[in-house]
Protein backbone atom coordinates (compact mmCIF):
# COMPACT_ATOMS: atom_id res chain seq x y z
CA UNK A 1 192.51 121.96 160.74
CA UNK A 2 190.51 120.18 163.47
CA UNK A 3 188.09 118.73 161.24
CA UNK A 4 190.97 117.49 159.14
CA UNK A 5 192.41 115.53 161.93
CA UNK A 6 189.36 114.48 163.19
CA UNK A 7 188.71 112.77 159.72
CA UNK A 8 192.55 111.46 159.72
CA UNK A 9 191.59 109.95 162.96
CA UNK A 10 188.27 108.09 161.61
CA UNK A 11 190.66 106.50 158.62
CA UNK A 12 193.04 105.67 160.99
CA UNK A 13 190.53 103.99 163.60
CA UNK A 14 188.47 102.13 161.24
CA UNK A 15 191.12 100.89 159.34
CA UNK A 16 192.53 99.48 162.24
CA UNK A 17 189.53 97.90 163.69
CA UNK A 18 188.56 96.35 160.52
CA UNK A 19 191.97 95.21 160.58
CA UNK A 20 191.53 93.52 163.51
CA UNK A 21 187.77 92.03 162.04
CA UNK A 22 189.84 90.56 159.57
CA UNK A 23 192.51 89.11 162.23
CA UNK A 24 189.46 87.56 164.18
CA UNK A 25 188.00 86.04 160.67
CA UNK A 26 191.43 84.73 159.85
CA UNK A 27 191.65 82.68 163.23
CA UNK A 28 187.88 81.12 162.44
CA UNK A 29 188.98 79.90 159.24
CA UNK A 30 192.31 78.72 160.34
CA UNK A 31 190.03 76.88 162.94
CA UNK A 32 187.62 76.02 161.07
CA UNK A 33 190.49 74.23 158.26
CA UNK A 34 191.72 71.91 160.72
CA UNK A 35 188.15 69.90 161.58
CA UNK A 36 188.45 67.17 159.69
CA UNK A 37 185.77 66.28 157.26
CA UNK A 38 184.78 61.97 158.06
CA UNK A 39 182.22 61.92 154.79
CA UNK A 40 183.39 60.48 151.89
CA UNK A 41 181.69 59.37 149.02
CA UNK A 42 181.21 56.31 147.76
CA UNK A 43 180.73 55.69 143.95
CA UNK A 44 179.56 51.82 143.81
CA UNK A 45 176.35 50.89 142.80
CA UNK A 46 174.76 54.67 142.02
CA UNK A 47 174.23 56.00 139.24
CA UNK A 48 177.11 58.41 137.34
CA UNK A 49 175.41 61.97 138.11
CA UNK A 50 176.75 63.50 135.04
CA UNK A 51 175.02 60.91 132.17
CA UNK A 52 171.69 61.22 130.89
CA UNK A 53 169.39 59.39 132.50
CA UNK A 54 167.63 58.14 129.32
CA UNK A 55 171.40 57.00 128.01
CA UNK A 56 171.14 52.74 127.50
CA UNK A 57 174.53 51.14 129.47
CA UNK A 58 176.49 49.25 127.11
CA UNK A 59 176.30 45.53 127.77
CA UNK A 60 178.68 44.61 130.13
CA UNK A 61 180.85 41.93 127.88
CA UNK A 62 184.60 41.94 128.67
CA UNK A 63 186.81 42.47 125.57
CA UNK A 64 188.95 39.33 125.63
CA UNK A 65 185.55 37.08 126.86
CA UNK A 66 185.77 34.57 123.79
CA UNK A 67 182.30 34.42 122.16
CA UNK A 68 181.07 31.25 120.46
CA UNK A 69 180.08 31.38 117.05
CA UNK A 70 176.41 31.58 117.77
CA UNK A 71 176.90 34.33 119.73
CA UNK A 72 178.19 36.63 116.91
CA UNK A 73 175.01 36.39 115.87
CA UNK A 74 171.39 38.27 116.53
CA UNK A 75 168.66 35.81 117.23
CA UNK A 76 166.51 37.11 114.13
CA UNK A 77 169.78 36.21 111.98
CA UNK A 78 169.38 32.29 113.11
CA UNK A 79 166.89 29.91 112.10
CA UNK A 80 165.83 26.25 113.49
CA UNK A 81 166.19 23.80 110.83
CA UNK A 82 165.88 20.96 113.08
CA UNK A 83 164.97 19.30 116.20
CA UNK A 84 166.75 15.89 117.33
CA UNK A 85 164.27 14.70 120.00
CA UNK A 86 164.90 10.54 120.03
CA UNK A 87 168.11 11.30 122.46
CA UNK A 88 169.03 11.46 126.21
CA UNK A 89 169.19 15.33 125.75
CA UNK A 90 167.13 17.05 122.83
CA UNK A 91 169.79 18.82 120.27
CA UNK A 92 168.69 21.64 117.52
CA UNK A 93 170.21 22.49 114.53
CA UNK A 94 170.58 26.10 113.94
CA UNK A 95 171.47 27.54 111.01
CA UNK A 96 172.82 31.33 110.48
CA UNK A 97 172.49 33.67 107.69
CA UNK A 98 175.59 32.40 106.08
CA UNK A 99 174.10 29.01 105.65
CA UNK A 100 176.14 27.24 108.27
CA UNK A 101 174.99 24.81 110.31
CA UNK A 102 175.36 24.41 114.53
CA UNK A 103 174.22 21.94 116.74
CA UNK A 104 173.23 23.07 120.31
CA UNK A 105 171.87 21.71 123.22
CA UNK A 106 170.27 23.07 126.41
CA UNK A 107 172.46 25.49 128.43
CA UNK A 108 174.38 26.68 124.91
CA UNK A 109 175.11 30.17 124.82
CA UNK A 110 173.04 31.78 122.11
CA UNK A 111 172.99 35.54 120.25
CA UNK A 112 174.77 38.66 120.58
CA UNK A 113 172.48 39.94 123.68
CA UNK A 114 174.22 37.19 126.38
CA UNK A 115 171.16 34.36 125.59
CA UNK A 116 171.40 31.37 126.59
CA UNK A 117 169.00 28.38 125.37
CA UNK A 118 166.53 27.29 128.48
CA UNK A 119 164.38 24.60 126.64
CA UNK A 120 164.38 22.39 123.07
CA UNK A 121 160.79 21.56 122.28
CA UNK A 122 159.97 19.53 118.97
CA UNK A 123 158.85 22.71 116.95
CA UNK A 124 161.03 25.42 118.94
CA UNK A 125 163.28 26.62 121.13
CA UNK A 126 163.48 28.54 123.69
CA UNK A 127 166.36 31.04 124.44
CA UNK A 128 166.59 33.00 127.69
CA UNK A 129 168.36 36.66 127.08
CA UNK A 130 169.23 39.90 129.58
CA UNK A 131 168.37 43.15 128.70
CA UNK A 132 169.12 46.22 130.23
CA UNK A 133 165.56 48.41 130.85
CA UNK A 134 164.93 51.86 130.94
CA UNK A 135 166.20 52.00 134.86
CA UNK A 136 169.25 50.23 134.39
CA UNK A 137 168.08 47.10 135.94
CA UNK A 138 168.76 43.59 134.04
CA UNK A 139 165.41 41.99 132.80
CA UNK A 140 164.91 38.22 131.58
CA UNK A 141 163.37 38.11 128.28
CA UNK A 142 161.89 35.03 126.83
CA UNK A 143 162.90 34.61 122.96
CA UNK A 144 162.05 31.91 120.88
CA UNK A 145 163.08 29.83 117.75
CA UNK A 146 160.52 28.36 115.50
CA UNK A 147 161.19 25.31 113.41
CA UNK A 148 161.80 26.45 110.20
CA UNK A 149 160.06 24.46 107.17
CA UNK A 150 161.69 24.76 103.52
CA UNK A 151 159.32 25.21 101.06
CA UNK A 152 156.25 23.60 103.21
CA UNK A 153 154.04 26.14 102.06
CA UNK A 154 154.58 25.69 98.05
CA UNK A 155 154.64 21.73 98.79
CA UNK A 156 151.05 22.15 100.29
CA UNK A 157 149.85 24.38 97.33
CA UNK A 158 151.23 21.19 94.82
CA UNK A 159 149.54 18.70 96.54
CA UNK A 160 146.68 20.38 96.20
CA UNK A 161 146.81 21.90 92.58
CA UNK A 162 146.95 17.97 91.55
């Protein structure tokens, strides 16, 4: 009978100190809860953690930006059929893949990629565009235009054949 209560007495004790471990933990974390946490994190200008970092950002072109007809258009869909150089300010035609014809001058926002045209030379021009590289970071390429000839080529062979 004496071992009984002894062992009655070892449930009883431990149960009550643990319950007074758990009192003592409860009072930490209550403590613990109320210092305030002054971090906070600031999303602008990282990088989203959770996409790919090999995934190409969509350019950045607002919706209701209106876009000039020669900016529906890729530069290898437009062609320079002309140059008129005897002005104040050089002007090129430029035609697109539907056959219609633009005139454009320096500064004249150019192709689907946000170009714009830097220079009109007599045999090309010379359209600056933004692309996004591998790091996210906006790079300046260099494109350019080439005067396009009709049927120069099969004119030269003529002239010769005769």
């Amino acid at each position: 009978m004496q071992r009984s209560r002894r062992g009655l007495l070892t449930i009883v004790y431990t149960w009550a100190a643990l319950s007074l471990v758990a009192a003592d933990c409860s009072l930490i974390w209550a403590q613990e809860e109320k210092v305030e946490d002054t971090y906070r994190y600031d999303p602008a200008g990282k990088r989203d953690p959770f996409l790919s970092p090999f995934a190409v950002a969509p350019e950045q072109m607002t919706p209701d930006e209106a876009k000039t007809p020669l900016q529906r258009f890729d530069l290898g869909q437009l062609k320079l059929v002309g140059v008129i150089w005897e002005t104040k300010e050089p002007k090129a035609l430029i035609e697109d893949s539907g056959g219609l014809g633009y005139i454009a001058m320096r500064g004249t926002l150019i192709g689907s990629k946000g170009g714009v045209i830097k220079a009109i030379e007599p045999k090309r021009v010379v359209v600056e565009e933004y692309q996004t590289d591998f790091y996210g970071k906006r790079q300046v390429q260099e494109r350019e235009l080439q005067l396009f000839v009709a049927d120069s080529a099969q004119e030269g062979k003529a002239k010769k054949a005769k």
